[in-house]
Protein backbone atom coordinates (compact mmCIF):
# COMPACT_ATOMS: atom_id res chain seq x y z
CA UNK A 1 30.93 24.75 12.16
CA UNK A 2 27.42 23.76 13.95
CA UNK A 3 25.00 22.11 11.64
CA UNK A 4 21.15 22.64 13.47
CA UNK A 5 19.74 19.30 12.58
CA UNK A 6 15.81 18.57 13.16
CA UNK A 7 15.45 15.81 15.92
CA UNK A 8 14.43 12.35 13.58
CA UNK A 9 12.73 9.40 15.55
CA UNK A 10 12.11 7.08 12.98
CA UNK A 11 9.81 4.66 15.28
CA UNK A 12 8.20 7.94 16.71
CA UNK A 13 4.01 6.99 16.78
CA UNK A 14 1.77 9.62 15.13
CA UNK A 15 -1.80 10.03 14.02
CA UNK A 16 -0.82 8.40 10.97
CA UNK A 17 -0.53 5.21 12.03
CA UNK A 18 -3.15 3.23 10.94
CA UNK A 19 -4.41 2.32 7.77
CA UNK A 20 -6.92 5.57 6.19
CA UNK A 21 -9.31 2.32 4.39
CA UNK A 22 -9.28 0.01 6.76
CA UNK A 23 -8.64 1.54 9.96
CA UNK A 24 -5.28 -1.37 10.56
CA UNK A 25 -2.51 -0.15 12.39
CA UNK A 26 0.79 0.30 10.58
CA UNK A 27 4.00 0.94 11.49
CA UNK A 28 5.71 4.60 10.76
CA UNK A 29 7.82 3.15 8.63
CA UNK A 30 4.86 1.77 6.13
CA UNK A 31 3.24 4.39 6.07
CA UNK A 32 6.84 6.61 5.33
CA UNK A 33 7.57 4.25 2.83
CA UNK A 34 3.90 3.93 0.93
CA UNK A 35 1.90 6.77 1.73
CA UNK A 36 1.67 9.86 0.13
CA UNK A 37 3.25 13.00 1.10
CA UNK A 38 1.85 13.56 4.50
CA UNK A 39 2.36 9.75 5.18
CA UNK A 40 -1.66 8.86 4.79
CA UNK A 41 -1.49 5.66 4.42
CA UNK A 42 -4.83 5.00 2.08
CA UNK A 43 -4.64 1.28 1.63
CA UNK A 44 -2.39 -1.47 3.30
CA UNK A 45 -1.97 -4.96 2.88
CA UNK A 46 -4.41 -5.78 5.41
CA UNK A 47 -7.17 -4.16 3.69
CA UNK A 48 -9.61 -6.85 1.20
CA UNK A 49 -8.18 -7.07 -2.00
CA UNK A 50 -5.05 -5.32 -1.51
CA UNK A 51 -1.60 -7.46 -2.44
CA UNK A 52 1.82 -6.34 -1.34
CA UNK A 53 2.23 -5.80 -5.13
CA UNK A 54 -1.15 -2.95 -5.03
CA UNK A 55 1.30 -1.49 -2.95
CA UNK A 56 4.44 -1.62 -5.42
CA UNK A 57 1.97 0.18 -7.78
CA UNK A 58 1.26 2.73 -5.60
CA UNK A 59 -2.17 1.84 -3.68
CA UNK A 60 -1.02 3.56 -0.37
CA UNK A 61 -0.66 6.53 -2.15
CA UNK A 62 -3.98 6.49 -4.05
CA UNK A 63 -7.38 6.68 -2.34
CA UNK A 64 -9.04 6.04 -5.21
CA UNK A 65 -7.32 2.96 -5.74
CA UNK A 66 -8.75 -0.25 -7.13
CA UNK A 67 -7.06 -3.35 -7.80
CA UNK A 68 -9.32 -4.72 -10.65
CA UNK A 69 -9.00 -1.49 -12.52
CA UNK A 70 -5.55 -0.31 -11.49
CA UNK A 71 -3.61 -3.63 -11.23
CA UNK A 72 -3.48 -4.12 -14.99
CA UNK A 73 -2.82 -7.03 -17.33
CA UNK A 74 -0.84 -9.16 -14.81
CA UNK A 75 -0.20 -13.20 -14.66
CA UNK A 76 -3.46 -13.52 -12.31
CA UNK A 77 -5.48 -12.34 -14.80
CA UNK A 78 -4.23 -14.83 -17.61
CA UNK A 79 -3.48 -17.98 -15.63
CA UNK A 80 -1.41 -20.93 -17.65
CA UNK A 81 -3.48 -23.19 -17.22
CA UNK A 82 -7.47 -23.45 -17.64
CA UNK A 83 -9.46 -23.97 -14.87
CA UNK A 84 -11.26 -26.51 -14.45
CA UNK A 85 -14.37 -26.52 -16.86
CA UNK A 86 -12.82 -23.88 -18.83
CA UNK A 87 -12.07 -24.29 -22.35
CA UNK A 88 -9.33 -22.84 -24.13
C-alpha cells in the first residue's frame, strides 16, 4: 500500500516571510504558527507596540489589531504600585 504524500519543507522561504505591518522578516515557522490561514503574518513582535503576548491573543492573525483596544484588562494596565506622583 503506497500512500502519495505532498513534499513538506518546513524551513522552505516563501513570499510570506516577512512581517505584512512592518515589513520584518520572519521565519516560516512564525508566520505558520501566528498567521492566519494563508500564513500572512499581519503583526510580529518586531512591529511598535506589539508584545509576544499580542501575539498569544491573536495579533498575527488580525490586521486590524490594536493592542490598547484588543489587549484588555491586563496587569500593565493596573500596576501594584502607584507611580510616582500618583495618588491612590
Amino acid at each position: 500500500m503506497s500512500t502519495k504524500r505532498p513534499s513538506w519543507t518546513p524551513t522552505q522561504m516563501t513570499s510570506n516571510n516577512e512581517c505584512q505591518n512592518c515589513g520584518a522578516h520572519v521565519t516560516p515557522q512564525t508566520a505558520r504558527g501566528y498567521g492566519d490561514e494563508n500564513d500572512d503574518l499581519w503583526h510580529c513582535p518586531n512591529c511598535p507596540e506589539i508584545a509576544i503576548r499580542d501575539m498569544r491573543q491573536g495579533a498575527g492573525k488580525n490586521p486590524d489589531y490594536d493592542p490598547a483596544i484588543d489587549r484588555g484588562d491586563t496587569s500593565d494596565h493596573h500596576p501594584i504600585f502607584p507611580q510616582r506622583g500618583e495618588n491612590r
